[in-house]
PDB file of N, CA and C in Angstrom:
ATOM      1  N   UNK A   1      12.167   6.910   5.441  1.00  0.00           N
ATOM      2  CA  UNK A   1      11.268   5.792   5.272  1.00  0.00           C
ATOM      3  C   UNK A   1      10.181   5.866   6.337  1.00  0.00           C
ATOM      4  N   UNK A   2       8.983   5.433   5.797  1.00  0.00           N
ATOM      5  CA  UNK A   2       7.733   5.247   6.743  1.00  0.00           C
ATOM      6  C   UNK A   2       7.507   3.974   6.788  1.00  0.00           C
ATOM      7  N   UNK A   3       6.617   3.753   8.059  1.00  0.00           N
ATOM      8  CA  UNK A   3       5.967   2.388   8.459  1.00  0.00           C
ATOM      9  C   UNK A   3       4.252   2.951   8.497  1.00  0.00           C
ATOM     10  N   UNK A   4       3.602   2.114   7.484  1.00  0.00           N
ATOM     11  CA  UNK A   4       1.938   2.529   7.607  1.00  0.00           C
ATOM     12  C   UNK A   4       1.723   1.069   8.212  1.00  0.00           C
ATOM     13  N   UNK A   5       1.513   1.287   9.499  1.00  0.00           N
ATOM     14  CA  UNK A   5       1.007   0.219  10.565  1.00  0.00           C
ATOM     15  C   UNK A   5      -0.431  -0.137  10.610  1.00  0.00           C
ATOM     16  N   UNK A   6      -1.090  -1.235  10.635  1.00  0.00           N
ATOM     17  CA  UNK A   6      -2.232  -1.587  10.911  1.00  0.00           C
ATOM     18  C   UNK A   6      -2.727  -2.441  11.431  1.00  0.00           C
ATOM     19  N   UNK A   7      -3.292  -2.182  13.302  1.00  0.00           N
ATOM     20  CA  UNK A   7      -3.427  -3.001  14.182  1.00  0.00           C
ATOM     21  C   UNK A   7      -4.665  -3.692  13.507  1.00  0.00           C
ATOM     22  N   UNK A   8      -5.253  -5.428  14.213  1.00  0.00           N
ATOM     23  CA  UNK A   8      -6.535  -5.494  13.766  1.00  0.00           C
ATOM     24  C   UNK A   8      -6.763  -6.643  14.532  1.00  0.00           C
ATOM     25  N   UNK A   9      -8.131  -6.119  15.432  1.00  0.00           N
ATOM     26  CA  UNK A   9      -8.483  -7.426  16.487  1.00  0.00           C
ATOM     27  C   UNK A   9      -9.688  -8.026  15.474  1.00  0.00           C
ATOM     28  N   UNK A  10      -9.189  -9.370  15.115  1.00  0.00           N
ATOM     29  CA  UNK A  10     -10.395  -9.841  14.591  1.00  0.00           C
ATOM     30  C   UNK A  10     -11.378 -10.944  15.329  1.00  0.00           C
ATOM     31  N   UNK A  11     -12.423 -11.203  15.155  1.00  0.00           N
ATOM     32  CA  UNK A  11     -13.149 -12.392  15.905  1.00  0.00           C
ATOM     33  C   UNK A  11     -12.728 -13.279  15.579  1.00  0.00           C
ATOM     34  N   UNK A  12     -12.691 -14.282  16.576  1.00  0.00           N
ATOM     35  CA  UNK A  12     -12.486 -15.636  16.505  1.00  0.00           C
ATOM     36  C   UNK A  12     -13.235 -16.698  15.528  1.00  0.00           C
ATOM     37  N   UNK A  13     -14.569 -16.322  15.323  1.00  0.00           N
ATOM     38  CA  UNK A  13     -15.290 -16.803  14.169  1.00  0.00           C
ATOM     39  C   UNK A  13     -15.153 -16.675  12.839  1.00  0.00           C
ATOM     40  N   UNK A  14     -14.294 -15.831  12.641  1.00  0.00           N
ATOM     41  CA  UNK A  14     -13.959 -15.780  11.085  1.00  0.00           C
ATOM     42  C   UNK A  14     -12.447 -15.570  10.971  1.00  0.00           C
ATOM     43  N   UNK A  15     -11.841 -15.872  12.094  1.00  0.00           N
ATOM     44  CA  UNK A  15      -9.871 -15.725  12.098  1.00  0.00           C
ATOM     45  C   UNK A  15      -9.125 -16.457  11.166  1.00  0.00           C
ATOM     46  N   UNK A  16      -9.764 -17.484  10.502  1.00  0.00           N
ATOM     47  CA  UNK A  16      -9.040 -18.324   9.888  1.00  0.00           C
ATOM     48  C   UNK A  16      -9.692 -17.721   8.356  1.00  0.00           C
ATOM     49  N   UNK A  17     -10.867 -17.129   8.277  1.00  0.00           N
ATOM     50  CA  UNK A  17     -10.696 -17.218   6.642  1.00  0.00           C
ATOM     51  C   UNK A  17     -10.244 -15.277   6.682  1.00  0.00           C
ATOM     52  N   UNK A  18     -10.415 -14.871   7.705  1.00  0.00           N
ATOM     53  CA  UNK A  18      -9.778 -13.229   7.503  1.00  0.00           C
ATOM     54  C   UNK A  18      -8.146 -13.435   7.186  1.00  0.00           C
ATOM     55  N   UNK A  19      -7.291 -14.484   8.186  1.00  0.00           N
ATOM     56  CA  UNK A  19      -5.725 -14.442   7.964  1.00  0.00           C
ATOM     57  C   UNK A  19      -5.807 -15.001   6.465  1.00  0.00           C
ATOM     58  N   UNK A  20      -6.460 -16.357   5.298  1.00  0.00           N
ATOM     59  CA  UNK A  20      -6.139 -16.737   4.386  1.00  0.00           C
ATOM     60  C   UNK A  20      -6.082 -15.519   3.470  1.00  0.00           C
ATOM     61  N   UNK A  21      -7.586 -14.071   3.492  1.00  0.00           N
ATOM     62  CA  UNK A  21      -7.705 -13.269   2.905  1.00  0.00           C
ATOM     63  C   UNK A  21      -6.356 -12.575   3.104  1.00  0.00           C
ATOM     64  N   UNK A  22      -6.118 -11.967   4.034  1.00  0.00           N
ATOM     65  CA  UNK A  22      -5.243 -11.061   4.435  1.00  0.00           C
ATOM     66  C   UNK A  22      -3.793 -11.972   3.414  1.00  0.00           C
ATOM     67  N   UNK A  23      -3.639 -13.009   3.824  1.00  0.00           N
ATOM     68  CA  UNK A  23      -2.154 -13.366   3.100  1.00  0.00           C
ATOM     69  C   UNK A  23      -2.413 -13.417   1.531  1.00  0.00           C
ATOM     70  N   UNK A  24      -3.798 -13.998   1.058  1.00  0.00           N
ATOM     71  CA  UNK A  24      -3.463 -14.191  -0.575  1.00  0.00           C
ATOM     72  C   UNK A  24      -4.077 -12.582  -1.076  1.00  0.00           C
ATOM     73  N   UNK A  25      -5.235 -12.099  -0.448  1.00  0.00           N
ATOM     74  CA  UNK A  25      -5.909 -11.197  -1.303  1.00  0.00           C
ATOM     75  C   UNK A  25      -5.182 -10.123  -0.702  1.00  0.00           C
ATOM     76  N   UNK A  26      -5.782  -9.400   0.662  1.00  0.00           N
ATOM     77  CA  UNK A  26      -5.267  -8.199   0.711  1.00  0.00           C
ATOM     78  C   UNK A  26      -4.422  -7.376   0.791  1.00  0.00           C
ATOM     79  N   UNK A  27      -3.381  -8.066   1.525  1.00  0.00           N
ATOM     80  CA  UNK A  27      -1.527  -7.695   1.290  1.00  0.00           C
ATOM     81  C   UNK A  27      -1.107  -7.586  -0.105  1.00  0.00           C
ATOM     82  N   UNK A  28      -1.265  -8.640  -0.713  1.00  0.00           N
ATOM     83  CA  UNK A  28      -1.056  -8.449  -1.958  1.00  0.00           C
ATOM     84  C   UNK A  28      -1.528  -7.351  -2.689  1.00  0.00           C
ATOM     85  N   UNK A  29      -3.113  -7.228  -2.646  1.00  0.00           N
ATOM     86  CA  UNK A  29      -3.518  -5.804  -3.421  1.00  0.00           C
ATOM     87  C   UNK A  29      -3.402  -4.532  -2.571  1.00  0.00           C
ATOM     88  N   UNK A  30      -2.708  -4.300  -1.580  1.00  0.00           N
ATOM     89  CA  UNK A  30      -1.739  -3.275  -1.096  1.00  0.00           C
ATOM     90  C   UNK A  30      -0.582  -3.239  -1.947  1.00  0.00           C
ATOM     91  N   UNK A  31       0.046  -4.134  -1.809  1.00  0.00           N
ATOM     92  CA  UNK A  31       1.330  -4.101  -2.521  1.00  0.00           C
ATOM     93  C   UNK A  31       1.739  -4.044  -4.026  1.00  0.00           C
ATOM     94  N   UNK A  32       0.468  -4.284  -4.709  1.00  0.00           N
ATOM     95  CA  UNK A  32       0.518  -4.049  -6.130  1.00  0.00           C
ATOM     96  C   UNK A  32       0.279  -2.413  -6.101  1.00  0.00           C
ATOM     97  N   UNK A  33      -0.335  -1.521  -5.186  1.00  0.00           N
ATOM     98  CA  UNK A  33      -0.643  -0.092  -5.844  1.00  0.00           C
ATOM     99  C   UNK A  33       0.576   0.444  -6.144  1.00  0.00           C
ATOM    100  N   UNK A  34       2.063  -0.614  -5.829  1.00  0.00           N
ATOM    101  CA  UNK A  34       3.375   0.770  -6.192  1.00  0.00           C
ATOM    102  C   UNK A  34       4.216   1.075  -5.284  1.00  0.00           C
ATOM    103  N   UNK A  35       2.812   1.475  -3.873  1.00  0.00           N
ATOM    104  CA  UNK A  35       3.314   2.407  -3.116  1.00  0.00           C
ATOM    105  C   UNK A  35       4.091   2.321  -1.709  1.00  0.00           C
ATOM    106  N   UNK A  36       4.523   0.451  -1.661  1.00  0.00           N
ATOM    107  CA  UNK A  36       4.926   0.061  -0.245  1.00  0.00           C
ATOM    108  C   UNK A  36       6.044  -0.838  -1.058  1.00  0.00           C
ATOM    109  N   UNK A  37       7.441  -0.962  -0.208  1.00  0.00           N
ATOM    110  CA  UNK A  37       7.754  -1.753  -0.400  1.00  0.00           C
ATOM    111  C   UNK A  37       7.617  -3.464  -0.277  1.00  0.00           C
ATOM    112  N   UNK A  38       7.258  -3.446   0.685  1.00  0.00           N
ATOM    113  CA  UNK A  38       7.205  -4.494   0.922  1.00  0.00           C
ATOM    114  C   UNK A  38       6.213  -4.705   2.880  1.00  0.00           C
ATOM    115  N   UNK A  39       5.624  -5.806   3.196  1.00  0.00           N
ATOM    116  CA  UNK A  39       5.144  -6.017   4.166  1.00  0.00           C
ATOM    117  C   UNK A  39       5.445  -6.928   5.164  1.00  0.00           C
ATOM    118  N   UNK A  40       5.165  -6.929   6.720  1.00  0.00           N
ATOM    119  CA  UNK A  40       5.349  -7.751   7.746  1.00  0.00           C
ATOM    120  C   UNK A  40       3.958  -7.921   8.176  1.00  0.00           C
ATOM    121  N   UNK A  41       3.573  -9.399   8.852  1.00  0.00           N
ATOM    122  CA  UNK A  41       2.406  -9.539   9.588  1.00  0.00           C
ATOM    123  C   UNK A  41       2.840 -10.129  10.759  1.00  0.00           C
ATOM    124  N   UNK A  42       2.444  -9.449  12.033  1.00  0.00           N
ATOM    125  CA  UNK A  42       3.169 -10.382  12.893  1.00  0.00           C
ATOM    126  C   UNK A  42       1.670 -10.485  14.020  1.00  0.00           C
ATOM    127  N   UNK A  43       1.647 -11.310  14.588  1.00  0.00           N
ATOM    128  CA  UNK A  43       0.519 -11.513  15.579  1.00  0.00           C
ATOM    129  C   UNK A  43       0.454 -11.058  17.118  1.00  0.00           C
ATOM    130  N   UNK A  44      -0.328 -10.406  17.607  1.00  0.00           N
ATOM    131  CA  UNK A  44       0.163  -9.398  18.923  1.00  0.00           C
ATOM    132  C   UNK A  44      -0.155 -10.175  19.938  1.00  0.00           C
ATOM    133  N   UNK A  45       0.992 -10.570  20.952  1.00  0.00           N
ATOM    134  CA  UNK A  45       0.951 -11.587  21.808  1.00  0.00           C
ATOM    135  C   UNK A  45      -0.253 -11.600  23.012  1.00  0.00           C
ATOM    136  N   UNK A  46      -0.251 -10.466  23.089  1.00  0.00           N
ATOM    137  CA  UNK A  46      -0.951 -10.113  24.273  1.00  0.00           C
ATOM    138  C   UNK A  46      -2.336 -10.527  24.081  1.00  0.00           C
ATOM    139  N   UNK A  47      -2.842 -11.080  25.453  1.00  0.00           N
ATOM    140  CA  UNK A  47      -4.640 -10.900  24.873  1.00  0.00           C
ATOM    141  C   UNK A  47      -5.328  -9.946  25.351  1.00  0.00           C
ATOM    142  N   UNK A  48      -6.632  -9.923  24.290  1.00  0.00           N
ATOM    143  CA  UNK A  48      -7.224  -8.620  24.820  1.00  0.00           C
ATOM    144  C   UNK A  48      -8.385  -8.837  25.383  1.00  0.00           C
ATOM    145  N   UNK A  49      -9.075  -7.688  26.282  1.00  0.00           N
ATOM    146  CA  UNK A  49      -9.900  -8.426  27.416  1.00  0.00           C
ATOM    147  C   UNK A  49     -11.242  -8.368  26.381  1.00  0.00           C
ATOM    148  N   UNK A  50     -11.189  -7.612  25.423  1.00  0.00           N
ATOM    149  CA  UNK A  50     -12.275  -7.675  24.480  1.00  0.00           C
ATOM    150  C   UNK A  50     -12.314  -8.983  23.402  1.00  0.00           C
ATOM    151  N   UNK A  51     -11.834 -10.236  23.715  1.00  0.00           N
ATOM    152  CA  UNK A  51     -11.727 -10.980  22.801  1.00  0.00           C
ATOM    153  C   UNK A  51     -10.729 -10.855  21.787  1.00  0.00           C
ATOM    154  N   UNK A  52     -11.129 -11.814  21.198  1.00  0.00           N
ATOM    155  CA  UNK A  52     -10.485 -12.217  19.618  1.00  0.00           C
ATOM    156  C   UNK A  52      -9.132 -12.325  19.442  1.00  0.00           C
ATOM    157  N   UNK A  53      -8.581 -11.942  18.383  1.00  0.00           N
ATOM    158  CA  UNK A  53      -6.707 -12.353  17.857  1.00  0.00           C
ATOM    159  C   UNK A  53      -6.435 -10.867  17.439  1.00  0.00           C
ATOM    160  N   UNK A  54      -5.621 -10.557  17.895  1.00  0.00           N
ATOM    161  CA  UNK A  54      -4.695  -9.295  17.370  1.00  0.00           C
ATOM    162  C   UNK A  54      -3.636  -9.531  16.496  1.00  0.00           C
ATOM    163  N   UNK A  55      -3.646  -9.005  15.173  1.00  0.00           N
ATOM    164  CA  UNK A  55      -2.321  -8.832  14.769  1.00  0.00           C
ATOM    165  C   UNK A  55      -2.309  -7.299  14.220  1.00  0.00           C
ATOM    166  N   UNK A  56      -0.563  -7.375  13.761  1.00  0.00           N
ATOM    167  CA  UNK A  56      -0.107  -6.090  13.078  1.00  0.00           C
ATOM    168  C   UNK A  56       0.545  -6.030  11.650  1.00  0.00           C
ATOM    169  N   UNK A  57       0.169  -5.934  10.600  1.00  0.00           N
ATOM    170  CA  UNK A  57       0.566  -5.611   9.429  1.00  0.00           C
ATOM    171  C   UNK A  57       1.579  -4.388   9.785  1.00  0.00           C
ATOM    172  N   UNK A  58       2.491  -4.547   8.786  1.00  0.00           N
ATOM    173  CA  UNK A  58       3.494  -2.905   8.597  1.00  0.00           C
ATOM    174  C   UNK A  58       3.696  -2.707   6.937  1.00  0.00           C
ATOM    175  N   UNK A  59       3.766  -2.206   6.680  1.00  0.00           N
ATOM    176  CA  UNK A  59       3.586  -1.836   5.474  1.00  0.00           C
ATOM    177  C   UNK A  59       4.695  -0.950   5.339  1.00  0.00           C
ATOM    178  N   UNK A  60       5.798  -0.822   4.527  1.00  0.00           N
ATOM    179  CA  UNK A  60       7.129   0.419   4.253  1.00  0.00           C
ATOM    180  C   UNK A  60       7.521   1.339   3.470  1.00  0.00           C
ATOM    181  N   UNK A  61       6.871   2.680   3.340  1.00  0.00           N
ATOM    182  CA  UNK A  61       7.239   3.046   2.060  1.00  0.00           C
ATOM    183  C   UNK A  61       8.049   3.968   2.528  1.00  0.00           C
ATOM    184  N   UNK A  62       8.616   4.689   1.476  1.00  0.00           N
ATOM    185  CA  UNK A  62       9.834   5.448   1.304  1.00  0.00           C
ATOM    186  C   UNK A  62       9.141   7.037   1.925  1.00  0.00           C
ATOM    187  N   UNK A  63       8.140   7.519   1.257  1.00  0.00           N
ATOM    188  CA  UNK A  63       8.338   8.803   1.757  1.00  0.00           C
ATOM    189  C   UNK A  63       6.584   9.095   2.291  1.00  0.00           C
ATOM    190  N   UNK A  64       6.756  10.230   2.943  1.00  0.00           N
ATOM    191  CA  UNK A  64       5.478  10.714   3.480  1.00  0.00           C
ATOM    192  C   UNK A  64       4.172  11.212   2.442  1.00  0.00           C
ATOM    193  N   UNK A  65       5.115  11.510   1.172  1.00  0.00           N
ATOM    194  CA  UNK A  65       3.916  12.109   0.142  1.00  0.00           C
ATOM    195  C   UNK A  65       3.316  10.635  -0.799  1.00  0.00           C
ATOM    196  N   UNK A  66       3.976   9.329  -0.719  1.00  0.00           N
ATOM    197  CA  UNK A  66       3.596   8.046  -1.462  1.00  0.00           C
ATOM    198  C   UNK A  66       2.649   7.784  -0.097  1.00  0.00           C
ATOM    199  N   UNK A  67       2.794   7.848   0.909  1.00  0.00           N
ATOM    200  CA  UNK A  67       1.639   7.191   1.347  1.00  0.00           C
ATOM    201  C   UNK A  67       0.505   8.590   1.664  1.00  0.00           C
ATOM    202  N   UNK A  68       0.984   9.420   1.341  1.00  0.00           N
ATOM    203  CA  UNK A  68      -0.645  10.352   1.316  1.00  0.00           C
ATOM    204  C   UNK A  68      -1.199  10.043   0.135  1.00  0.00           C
ATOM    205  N   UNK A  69      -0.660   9.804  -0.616  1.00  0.00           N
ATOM    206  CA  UNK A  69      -1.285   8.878  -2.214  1.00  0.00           C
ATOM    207  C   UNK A  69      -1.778   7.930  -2.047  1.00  0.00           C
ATOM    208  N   UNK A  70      -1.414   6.784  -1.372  1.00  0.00           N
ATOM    209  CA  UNK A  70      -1.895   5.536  -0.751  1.00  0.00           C
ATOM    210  C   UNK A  70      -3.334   6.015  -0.165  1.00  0.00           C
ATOM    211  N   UNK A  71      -3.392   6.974   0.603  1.00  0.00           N
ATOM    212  CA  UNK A  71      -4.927   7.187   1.399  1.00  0.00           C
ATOM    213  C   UNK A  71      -5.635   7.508   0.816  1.00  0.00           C
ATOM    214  N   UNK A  72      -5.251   8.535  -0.690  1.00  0.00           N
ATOM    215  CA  UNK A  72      -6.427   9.175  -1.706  1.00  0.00           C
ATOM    216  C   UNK A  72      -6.934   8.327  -2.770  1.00  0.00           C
ATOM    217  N   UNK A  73      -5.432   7.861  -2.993  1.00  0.00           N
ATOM    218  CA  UNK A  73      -6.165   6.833  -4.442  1.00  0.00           C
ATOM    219  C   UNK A  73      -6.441   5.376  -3.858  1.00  0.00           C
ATOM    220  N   UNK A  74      -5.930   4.432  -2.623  1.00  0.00           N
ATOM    221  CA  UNK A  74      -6.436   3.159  -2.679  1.00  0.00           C
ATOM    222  C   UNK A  74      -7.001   3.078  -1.885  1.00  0.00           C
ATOM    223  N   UNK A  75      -6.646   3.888  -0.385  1.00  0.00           N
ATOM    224  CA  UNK A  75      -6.894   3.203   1.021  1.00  0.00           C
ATOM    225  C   UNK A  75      -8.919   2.843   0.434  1.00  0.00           C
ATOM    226  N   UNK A  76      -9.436   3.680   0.322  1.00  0.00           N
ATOM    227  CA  UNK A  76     -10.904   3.773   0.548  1.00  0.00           C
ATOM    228  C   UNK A  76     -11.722   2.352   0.031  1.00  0.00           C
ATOM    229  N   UNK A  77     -11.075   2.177  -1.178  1.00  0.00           N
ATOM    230  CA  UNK A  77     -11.606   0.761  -2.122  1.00  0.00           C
ATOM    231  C   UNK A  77     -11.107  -0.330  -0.988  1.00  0.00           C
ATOM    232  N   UNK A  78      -9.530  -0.398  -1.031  1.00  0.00           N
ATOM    233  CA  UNK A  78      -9.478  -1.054  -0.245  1.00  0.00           C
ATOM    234  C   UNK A  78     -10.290  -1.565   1.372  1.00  0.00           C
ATOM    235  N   UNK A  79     -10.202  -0.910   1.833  1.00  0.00           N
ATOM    236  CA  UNK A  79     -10.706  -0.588   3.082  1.00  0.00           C
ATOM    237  C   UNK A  79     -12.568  -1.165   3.194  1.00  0.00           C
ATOM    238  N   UNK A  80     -12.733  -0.652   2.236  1.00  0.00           N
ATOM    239  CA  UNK A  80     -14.697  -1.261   1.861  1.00  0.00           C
ATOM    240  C   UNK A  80     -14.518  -2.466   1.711  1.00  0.00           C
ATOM    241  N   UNK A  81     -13.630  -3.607   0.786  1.00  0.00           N
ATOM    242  CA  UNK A  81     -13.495  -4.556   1.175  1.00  0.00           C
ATOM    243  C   UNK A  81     -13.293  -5.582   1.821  1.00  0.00           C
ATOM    244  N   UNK A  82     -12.548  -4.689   3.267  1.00  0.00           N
ATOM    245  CA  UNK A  82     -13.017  -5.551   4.030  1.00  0.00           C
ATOM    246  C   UNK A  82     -14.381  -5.652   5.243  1.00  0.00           C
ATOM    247  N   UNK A  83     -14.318  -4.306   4.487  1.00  0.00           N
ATOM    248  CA  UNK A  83     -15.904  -4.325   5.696  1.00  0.00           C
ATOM    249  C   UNK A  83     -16.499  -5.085   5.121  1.00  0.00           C
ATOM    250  N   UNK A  84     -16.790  -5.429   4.160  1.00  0.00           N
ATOM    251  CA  UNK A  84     -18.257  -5.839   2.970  1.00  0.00           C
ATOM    252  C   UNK A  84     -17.559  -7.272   3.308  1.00  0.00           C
ATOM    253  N   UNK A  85     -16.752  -7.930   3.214  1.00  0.00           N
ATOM    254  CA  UNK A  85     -16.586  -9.511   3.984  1.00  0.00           C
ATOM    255  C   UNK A  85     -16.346  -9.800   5.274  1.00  0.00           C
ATOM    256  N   UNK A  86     -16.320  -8.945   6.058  1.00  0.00           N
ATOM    257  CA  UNK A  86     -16.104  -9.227   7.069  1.00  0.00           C
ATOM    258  C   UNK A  86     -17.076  -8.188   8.219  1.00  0.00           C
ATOM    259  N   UNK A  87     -18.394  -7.385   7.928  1.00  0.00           N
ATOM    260  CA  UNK A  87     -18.880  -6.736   8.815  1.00  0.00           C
ATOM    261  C   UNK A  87     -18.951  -7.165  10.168  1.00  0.00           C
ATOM    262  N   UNK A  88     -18.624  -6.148  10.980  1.00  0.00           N
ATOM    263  CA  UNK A  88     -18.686  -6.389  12.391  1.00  0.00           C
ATOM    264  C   UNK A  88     -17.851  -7.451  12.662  1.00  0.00           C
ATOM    265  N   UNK A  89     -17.047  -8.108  12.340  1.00  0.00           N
ATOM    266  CA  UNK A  89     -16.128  -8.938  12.711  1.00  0.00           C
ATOM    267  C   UNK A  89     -14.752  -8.609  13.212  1.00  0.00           C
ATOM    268  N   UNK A  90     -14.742  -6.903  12.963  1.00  0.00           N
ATOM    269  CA  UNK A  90     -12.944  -6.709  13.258  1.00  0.00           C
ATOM    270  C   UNK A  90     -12.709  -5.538  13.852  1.00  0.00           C
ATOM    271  N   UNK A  91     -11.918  -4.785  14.421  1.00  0.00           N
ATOM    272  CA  UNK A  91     -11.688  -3.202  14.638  1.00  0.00           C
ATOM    273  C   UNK A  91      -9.969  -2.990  14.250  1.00  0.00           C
ATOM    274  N   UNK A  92     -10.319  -2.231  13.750  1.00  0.00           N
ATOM    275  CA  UNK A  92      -8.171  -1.614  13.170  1.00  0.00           C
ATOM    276  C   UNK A  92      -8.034  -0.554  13.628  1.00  0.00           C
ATOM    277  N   UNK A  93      -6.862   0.061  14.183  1.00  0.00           N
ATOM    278  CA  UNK A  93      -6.758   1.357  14.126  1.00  0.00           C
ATOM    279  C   UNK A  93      -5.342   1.284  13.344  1.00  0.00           C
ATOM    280  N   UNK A  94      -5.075   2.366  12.705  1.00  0.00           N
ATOM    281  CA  UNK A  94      -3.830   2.413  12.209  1.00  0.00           C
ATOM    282  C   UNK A  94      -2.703   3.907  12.998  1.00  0.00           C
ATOM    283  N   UNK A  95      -2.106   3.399  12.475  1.00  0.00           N
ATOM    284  CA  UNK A  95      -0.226   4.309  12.667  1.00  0.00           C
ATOM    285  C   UNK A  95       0.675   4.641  11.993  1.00  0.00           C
ATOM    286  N   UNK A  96       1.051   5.888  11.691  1.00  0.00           N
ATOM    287  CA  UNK A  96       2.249   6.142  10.623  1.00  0.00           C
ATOM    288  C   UNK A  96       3.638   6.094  11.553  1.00  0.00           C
ATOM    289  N   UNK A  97       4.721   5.605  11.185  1.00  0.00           N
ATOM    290  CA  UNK A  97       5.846   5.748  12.070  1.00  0.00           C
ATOM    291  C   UNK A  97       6.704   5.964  11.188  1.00  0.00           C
ATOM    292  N   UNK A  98       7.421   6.880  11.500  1.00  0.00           N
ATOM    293  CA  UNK A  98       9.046   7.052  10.841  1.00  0.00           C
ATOM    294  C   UNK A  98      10.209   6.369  11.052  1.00  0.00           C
ATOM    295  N   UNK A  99      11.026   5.858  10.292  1.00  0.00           N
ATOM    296  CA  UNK A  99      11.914   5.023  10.445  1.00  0.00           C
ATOM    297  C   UNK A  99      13.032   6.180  11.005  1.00  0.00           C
ATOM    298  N   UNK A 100      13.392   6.266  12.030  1.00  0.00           N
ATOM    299  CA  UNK A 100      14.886   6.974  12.408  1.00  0.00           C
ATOM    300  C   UNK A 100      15.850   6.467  12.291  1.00  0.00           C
ATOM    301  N   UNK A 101      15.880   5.156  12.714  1.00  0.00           N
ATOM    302  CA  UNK A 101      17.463   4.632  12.367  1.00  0.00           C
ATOM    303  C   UNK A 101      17.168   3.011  12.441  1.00  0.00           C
ATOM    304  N   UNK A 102      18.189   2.700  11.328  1.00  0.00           N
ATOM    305  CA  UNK A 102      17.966   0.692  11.635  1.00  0.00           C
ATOM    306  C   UNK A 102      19.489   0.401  11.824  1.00  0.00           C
ATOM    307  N   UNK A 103      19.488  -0.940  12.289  1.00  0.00           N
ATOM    308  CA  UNK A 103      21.154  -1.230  13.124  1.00  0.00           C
ATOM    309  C   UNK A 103      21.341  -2.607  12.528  1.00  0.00           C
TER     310      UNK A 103
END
């Protein structure tokens, strides 16, 4: 199992309608392509000296070749959408992690 992680400091000026997007629109149309089981959003405690709210989406899929599918066929559409509502308002970097063991 994989974790497709995605950090994202957003501004404070648009935090409240980026989290409504993020919970009704964009998680969701992640999660309809198939290719994740299921998602976590959790908010990153720490502050950053660059402003704004940090959180972390995780995203879970099963194997390494469903989410290289994820990057060819959705990430890109996806991904334009939120620039195009939200320009200059955010920075993400993302992370693939492997699940080794759960307890």
């Amino acid at each position: 199992m994989y974790i497709y992680n995605v950090t994202t400091n957003i501004d404070e000026s648009v935090h409240d309608e980026w989290i409504q997007w993020m919970k009704e629109i964009h998680i969701p149309d992640v999660l309809a392509t198939g290719k994740f089981l299921n998602a976590k959003m959790s908010k990153v405690l720490m502050e950053e000296e660059m402003g704004g709210i940090t959180y972390s989406v995780q995203f879970t899929t099963i194997n390494r070749e469903t989410l290289e599918k994820y990057y060819a066929e959705d990430a890109p559409i996806l991904r334009e959408d939120a620039l195009k509502r939200f320009p200059n308002k955010f920075v993400s970097f993302r992370t693939e992690l492997e699940i080794i063991s759960e307890h």
